[in-house]
Protein backbone atom coordinates (compact mmCIF):
# COMPACT_ATOMS: atom_id res chain seq x y z
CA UNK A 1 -64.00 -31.49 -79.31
CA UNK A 2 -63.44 -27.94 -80.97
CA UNK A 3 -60.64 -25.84 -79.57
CA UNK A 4 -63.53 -23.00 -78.93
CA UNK A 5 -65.38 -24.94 -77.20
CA UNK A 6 -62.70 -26.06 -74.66
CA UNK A 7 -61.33 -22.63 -74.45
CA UNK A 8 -64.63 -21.82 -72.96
CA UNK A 9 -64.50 -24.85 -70.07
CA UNK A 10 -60.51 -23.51 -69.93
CA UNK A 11 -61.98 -19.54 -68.53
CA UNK A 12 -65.01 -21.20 -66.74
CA UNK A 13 -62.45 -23.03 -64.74
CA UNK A 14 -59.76 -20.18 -64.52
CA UNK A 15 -62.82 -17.97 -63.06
CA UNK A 16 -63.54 -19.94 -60.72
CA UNK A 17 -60.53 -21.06 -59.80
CA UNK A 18 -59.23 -16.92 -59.16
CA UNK A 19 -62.83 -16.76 -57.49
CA UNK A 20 -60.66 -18.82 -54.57
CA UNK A 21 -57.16 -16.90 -54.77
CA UNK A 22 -58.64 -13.90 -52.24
CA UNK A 23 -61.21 -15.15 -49.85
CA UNK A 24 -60.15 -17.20 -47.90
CA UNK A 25 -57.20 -15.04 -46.88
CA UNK A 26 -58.88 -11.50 -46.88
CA UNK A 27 -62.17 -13.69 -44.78
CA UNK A 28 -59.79 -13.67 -41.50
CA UNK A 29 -59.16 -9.61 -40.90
CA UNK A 30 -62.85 -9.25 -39.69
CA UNK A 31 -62.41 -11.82 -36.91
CA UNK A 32 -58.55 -11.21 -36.38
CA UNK A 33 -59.14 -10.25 -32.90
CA UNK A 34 -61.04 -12.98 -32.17
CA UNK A 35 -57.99 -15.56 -33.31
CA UNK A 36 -55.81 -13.36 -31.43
CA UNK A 37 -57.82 -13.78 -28.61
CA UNK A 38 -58.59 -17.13 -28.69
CA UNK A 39 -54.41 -18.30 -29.83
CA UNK A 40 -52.84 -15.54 -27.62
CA UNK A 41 -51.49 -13.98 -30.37
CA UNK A 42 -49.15 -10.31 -30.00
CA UNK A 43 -49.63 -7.41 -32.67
CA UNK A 44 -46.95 -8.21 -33.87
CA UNK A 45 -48.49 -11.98 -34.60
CA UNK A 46 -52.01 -11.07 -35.39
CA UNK A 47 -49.78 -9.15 -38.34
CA UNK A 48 -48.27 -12.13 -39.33
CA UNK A 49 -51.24 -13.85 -40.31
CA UNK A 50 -51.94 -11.49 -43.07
CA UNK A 51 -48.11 -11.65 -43.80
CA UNK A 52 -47.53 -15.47 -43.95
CA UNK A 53 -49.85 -15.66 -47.18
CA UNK A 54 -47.75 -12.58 -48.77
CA UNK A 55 -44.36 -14.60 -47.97
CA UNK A 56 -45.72 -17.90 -49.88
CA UNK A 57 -46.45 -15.54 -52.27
CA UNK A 58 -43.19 -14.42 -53.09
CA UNK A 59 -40.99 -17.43 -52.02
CA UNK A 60 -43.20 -20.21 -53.80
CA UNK A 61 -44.09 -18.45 -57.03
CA UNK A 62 -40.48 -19.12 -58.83
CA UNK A 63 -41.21 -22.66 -58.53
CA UNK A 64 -44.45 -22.31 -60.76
CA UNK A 65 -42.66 -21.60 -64.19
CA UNK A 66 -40.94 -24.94 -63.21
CA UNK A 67 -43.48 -26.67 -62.09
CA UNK A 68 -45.45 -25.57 -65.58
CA UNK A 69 -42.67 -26.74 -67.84
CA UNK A 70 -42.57 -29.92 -66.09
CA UNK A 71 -46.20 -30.96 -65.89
CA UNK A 72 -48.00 -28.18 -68.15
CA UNK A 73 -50.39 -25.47 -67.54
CA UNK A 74 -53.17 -26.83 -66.68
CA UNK A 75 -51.95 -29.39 -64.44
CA UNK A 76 -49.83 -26.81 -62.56
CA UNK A 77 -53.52 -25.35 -61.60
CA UNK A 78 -55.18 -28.76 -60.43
CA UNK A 79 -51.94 -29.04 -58.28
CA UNK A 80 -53.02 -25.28 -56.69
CA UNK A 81 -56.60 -26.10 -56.15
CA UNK A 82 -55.79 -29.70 -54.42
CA UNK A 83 -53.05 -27.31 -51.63
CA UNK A 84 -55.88 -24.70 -51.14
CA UNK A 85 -58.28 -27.28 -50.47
CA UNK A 86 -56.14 -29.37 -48.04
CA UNK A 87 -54.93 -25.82 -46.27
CA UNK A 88 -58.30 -24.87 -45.76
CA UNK A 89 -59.24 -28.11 -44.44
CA UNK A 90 -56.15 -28.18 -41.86
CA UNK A 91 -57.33 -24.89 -41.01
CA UNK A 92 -60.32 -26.19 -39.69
CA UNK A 93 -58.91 -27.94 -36.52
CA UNK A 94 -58.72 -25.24 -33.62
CA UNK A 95 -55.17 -24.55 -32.57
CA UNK A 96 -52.56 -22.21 -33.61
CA UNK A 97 -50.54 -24.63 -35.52
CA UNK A 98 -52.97 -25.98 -37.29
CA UNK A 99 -54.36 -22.70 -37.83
CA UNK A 100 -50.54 -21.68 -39.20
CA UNK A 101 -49.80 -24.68 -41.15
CA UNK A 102 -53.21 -24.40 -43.08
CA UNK A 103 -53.08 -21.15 -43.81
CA UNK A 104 -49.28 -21.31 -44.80
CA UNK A 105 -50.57 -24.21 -47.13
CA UNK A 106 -53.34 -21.91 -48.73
CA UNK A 107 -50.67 -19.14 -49.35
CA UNK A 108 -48.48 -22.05 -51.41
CA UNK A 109 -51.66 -22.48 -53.47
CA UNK A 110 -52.40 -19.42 -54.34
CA UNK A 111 -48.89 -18.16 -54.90
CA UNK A 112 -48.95 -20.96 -57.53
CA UNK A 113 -52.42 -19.71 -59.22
CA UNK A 114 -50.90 -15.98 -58.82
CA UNK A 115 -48.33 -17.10 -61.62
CA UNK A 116 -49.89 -19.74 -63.38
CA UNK A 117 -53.17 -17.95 -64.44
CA UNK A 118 -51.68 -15.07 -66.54
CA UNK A 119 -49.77 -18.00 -68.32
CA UNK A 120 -53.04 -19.69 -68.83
CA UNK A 121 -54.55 -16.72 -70.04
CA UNK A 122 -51.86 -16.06 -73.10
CA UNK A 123 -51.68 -19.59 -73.68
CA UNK A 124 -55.54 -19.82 -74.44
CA UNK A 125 -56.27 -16.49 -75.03
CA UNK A 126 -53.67 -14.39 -77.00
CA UNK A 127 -56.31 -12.62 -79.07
CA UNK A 128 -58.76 -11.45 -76.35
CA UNK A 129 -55.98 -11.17 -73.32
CA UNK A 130 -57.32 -7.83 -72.65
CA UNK A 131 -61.04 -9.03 -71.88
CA UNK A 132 -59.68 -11.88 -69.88
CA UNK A 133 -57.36 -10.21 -67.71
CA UNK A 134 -59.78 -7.66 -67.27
CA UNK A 135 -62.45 -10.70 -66.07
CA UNK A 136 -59.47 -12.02 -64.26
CA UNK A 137 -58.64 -9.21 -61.82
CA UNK A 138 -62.56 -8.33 -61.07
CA UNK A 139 -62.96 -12.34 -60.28
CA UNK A 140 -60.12 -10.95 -57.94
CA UNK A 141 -61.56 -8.25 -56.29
CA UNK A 142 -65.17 -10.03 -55.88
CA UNK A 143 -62.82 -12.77 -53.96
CA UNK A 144 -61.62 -10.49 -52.03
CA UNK A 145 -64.78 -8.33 -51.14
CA UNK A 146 -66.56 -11.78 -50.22
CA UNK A 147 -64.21 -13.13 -47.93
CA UNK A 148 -64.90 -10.21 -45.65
CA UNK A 149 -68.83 -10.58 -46.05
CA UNK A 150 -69.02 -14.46 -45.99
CA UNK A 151 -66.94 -14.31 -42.07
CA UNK A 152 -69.01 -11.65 -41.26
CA UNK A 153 -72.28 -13.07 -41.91
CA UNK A 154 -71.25 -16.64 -40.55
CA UNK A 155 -70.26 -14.95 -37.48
CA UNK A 156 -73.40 -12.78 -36.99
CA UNK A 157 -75.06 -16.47 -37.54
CA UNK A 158 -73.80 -17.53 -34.74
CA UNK A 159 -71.09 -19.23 -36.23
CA UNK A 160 -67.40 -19.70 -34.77
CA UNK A 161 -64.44 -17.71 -36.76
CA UNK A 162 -62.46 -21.48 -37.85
CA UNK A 163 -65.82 -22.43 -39.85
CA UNK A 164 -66.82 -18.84 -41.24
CA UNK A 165 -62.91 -18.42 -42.66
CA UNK A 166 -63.10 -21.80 -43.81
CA UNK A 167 -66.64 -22.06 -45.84
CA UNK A 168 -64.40 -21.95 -48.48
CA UNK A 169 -64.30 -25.37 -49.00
CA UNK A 170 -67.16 -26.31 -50.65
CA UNK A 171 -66.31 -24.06 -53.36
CA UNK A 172 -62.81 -25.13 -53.14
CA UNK A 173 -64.23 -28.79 -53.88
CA UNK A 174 -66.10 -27.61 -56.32
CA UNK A 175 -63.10 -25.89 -58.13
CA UNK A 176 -61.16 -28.80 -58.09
CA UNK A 177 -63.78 -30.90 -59.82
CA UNK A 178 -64.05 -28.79 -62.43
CA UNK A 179 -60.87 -28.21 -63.45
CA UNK A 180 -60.09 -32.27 -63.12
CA UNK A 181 -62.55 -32.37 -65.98
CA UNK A 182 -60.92 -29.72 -68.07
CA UNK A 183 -57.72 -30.66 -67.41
CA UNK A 184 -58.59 -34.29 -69.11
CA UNK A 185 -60.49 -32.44 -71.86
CA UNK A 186 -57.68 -30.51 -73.25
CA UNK A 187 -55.42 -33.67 -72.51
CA UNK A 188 -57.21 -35.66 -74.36
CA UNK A 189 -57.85 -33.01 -77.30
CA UNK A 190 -53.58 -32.12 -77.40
CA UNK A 191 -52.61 -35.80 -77.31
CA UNK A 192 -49.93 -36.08 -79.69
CA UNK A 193 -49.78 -32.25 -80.42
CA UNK A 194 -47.40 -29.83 -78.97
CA UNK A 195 -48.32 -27.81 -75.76
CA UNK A 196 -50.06 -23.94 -77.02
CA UNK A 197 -47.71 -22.63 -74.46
CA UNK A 198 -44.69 -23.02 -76.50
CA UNK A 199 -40.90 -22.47 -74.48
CA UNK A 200 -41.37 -19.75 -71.59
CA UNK A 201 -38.45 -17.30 -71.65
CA UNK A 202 -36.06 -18.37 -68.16
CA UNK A 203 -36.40 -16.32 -65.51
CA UNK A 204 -32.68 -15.35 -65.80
CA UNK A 205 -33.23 -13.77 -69.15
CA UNK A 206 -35.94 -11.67 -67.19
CA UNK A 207 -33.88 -10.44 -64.48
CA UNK A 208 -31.43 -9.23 -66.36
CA UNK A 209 -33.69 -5.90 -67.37
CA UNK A 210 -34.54 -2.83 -65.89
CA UNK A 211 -37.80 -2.82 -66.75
CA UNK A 212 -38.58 -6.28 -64.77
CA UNK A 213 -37.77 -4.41 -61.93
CA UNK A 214 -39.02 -1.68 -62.09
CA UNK A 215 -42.17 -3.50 -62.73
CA UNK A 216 -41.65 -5.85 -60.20
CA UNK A 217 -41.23 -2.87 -57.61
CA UNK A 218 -44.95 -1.49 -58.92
CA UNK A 219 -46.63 -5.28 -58.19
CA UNK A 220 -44.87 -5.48 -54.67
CA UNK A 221 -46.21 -1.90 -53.44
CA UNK A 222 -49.35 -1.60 -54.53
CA UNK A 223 -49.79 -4.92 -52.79
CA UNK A 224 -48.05 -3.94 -49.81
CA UNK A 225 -50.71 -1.45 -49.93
CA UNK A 226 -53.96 -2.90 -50.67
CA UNK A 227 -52.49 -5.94 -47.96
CA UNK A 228 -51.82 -3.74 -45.22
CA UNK A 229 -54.77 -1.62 -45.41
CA UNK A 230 -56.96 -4.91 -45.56
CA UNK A 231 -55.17 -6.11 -42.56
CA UNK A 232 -55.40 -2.54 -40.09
CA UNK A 233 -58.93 -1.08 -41.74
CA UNK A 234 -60.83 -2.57 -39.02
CA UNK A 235 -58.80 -1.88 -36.31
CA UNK A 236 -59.50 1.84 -37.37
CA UNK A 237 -63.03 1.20 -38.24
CA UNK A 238 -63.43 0.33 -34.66
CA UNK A 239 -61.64 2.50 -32.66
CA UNK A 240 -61.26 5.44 -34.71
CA UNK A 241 -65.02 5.44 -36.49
CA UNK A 242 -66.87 3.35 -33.71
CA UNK A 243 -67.91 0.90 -35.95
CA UNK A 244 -69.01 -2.42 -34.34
CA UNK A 245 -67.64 -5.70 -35.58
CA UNK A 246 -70.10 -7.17 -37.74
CA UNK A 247 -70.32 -3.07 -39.56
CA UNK A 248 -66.07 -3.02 -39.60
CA UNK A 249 -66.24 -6.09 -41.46
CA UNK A 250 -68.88 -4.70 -43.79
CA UNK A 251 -66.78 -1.77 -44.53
CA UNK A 252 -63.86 -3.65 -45.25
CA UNK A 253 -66.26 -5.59 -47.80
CA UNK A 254 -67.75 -2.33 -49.55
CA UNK A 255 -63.74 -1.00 -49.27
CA UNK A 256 -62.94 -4.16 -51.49
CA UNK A 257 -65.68 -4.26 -53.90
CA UNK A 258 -64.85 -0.10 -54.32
CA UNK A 259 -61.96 -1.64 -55.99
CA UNK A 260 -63.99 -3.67 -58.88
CA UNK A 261 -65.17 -0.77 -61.41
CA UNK A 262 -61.42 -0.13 -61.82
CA UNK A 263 -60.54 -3.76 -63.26
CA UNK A 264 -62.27 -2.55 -66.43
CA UNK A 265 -60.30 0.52 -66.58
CA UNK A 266 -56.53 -0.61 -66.31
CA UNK A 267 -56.15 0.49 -70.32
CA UNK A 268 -56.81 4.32 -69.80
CA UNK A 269 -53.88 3.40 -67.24
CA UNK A 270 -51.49 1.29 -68.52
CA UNK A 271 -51.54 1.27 -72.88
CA UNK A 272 -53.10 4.46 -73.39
CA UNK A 273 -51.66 7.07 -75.20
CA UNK A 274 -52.26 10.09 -71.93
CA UNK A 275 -51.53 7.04 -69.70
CA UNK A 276 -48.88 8.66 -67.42
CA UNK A 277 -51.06 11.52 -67.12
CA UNK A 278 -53.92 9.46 -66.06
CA UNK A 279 -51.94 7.54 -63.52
CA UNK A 280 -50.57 10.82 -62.11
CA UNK A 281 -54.17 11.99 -61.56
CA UNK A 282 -55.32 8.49 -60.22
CA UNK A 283 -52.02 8.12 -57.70
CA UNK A 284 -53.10 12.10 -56.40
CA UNK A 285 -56.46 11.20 -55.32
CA UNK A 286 -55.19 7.41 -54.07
CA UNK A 287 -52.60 9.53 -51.67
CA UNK A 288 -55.39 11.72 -50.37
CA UNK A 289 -57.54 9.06 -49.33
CA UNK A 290 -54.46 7.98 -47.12
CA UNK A 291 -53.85 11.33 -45.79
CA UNK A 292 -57.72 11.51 -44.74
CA UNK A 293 -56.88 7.69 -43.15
CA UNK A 294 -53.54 9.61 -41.64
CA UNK A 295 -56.05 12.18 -39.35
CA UNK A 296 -57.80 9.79 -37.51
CA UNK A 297 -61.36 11.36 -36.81
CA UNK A 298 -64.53 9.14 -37.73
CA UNK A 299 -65.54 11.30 -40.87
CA UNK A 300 -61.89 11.75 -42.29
CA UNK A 301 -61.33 7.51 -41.89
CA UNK A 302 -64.86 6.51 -43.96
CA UNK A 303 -64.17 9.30 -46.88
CA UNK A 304 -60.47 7.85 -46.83
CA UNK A 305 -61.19 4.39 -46.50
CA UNK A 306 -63.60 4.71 -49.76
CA UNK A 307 -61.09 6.39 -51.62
CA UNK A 308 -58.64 4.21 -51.23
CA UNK A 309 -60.96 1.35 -51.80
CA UNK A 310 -61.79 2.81 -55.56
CA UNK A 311 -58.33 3.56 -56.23
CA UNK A 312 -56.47 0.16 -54.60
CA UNK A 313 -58.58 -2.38 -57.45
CA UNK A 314 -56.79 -0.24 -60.42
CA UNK A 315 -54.18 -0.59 -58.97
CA UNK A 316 -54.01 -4.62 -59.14
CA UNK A 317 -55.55 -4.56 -62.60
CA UNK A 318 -52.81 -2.29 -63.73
CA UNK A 319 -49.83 -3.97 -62.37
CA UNK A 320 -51.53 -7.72 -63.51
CA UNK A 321 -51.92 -5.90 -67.42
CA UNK A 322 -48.54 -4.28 -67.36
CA UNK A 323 -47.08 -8.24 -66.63
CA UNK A 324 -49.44 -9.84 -69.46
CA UNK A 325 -48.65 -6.79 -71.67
CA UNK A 326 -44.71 -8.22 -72.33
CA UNK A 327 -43.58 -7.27 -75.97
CA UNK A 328 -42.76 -11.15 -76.26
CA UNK A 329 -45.20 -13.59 -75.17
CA UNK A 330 -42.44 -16.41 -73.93
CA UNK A 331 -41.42 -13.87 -71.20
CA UNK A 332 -44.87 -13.71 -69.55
CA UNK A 333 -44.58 -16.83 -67.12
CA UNK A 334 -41.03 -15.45 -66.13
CA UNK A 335 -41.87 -11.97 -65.73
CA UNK A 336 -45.49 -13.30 -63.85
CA UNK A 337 -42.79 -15.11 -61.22
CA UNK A 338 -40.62 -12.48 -61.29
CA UNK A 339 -42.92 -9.73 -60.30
CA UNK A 340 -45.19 -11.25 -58.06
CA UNK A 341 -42.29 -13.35 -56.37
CA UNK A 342 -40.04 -10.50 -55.25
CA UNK A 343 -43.52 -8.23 -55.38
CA UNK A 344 -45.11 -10.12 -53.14
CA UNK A 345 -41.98 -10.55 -50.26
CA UNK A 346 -41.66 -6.78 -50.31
CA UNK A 347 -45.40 -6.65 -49.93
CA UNK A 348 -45.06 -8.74 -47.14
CA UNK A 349 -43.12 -6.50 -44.96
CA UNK A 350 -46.32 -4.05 -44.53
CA UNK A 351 -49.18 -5.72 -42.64
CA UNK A 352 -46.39 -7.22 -39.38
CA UNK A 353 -44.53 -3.58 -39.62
CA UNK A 354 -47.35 -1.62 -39.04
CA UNK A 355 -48.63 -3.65 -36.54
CA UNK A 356 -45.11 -3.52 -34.85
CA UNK A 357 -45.27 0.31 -35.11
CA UNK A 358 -48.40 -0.06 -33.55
CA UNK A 359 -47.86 -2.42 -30.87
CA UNK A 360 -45.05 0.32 -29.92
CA UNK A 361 -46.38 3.46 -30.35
CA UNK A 362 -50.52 2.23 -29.41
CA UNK A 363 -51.22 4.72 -33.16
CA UNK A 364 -51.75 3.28 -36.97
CA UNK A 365 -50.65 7.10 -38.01
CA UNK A 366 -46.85 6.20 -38.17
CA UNK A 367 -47.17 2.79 -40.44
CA UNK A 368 -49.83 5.13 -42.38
CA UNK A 369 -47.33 7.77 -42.89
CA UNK A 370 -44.74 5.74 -44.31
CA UNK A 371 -47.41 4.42 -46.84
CA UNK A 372 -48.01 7.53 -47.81
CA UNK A 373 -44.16 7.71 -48.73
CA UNK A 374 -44.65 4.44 -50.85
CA UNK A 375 -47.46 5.95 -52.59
CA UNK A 376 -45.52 8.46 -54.01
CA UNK A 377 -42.76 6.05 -55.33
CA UNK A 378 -45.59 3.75 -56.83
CA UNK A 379 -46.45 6.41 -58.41
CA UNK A 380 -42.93 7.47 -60.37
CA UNK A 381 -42.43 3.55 -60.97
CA UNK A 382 -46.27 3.02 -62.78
CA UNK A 383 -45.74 6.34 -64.62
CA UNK A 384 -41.91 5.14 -65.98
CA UNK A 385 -43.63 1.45 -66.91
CA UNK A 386 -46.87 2.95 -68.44
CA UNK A 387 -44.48 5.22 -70.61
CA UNK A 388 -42.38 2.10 -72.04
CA UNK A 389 -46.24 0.77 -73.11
CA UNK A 390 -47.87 0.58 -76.62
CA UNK A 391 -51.12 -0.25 -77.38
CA UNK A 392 -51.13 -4.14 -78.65
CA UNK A 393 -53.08 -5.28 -81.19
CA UNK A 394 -55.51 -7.42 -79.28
CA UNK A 395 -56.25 -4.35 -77.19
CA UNK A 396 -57.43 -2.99 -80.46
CA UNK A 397 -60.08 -5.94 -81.19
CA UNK A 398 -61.53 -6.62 -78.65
């Protein structure tokens, strides 16, 4: 079979496959208070279970470069889609430790797909990683927008918050089927050959630079952002707005999708020749959608909430380019790990500490404050990144 033509089954499945890495974790916010309810769960708790997905993350994504080198790419993915199936099929037994261990299983999965699919992408797609990463992080952000809409609509059904969080199992299945079949295709069409990957830099070699961290900084806040906001949205939707449930969770799917038309603008953001000035202007209006979330009155928290939505899904498409966009290709795995590891435990920190501030003070304003804070930082660290940027050549063509 033609390399071509197996590229194309290779993004199929990678499409799908990043269609699961956001829905079934952004599908429980909506009904949060429901599981809370139901598994007598503190603030403090009902944080945690937007935070335990954020800590597999970080802690289980430095075992993916391993894991790739050992068994390859593509296998490294099947192994991702089998956990996220079995998590989301744990999580379908009522009970909080069911409901913990299967969503600490789906967190494992997708930490694993958070690394492994920019890999997958330069490995198959070196010439056109621009399009693809671009494809990639809207996949993302329609993933996340529908896990908010899917619970919403299963629960206005009728249906009970374990099966609308966990619908996502047929397409899980489905997933997983797929990518069996690729994974034998390209097997079977590389027998004998060596691996497209070729040797991924180590992670040490990584480290060791400023940049990394810098960059790795930029990944962790603007998902501590976009992951606490997703988390306490309709907690303000309710009692700030009035919103009922089913239109909260709604708004918390329109604040997601927001986020899509800016997957197709990370270049004007990240490779760009006025890219620092463009980011400067983007980060501006980002932080006054937060200050309109910081006052609290029902007009002030829609206008905000929408702002933030538009700006937040640039945001992930420009820290997920700035990784693939390494001046050497072998350093993309590593850097992938690096970033979204470390990222991703920092990121953690922000849905449980605002709701601790919250549990103590009874107001969102204080954890919102303090984001605003981050904002500003984000914004030096994506402006020093974007200025150590060139355009590449495959930006050019496609």
């Amino acid at each position: 079979m033609k390399t071509t033509m197996i590229a194309r089954w290779v993004l199929a499945g990678v499409i799908l496959s990043a269609f699961l890495l956001r829905g079934p974790i952004t599908g429980v916010p909506p009904v949060l208070n429901f599981i809370a309810d139901d598994l007598s769960l503190t603030p403090t708790q009902a944080g945690l279970v937007s935070t335990l997905p954020l800590l597999c993350f970080g802690v289980f994504a430095f075992i993916t470069p391993f894991l790739s080198r050992r068994l390859g790419v593509e296998p490294t993915l099947w192994v991702a889609l089998m956990l996220l199936n079995v998590g989301i099929g744990v999580r379908l037994i009522f009970g909080g430790g069911p409901f913990f261990t299967g969503t600490l299983l789906i967190g494992l999965a997708v930490a694993v797909g958070n690394v492994i699919v920019p890999a997958l992408a330069r490995t198959w797609f070196a010439t056109r990683l621009a399009f693809v990463m671009g494809l990639y992080s809207v996949t993302l952000q329609m993933s996340g927008a529908s896990g908010p809409l899917v619970t919403s609509i299963a629960v206005g059904a009728g249906g009970s918050w374990p099966l609308a969080i966990n619908v996502w199992l047929v397409p899980g299945l489905l997933a997983l089927a797929l990518w069996s079949i690729v994974s034998v295709m390209v097997r079977r069409h590389q027998k004998g050959q060596p691996h497209r990957g070729g040797n991924p830099t180590g992670l040490g070699s990584v480290a060791r630079t400023r940049s990394a961290w810098i960059l790795t900084f930029v990944m962790g806040a603007q998902s501590l952002l976009f992951y606490t906001l997703l988390t306490w949205l309709p907690t303000q939707f309710r009692n700030v707005a009035g919103l009922s449930q089913a239109e909260a969770g709604i708004a918390l799917t329109i604040f997601t999708l927001l986020g899509t038309p800016g997957s197709f603008a990370a270049k004007w953001f990240t490779t760009h020749p006025k890219a620092p000035r463009n980011l400067i202007i983007m980060f501006t209006i980002y932080i006054g959608g937060m200050v309109l979330l910081w006052l609290h009155t029902p007009w002030s928290t829609m206008v905000g909430a929408a702002i933030c939505g538009l700006a937040q899904g640039l945001c992930l498409a420009m820290a997920l380019t700035f990784i693939a966009h390494q001046r050497n290709p072998a350093d993309v795995p590593a850097m992938s790990a690096l970033a979204q590891g470390v990222g991703y435990l920092f990121a953690a920190v922000g849905p449980v500490l605002v709701g601790y501030l919250f549990s103590v003070t009874g107001d969102l304003r204080v954890g919102e404050a303090l984001m605003i804070g981050l904002s500003i930082l984000l914004t030096i660290g994506s402006v020093s990144v974007a200025r150590t940027l060139r355009p590449r050549q495959d930006e050019v063509e496609v």
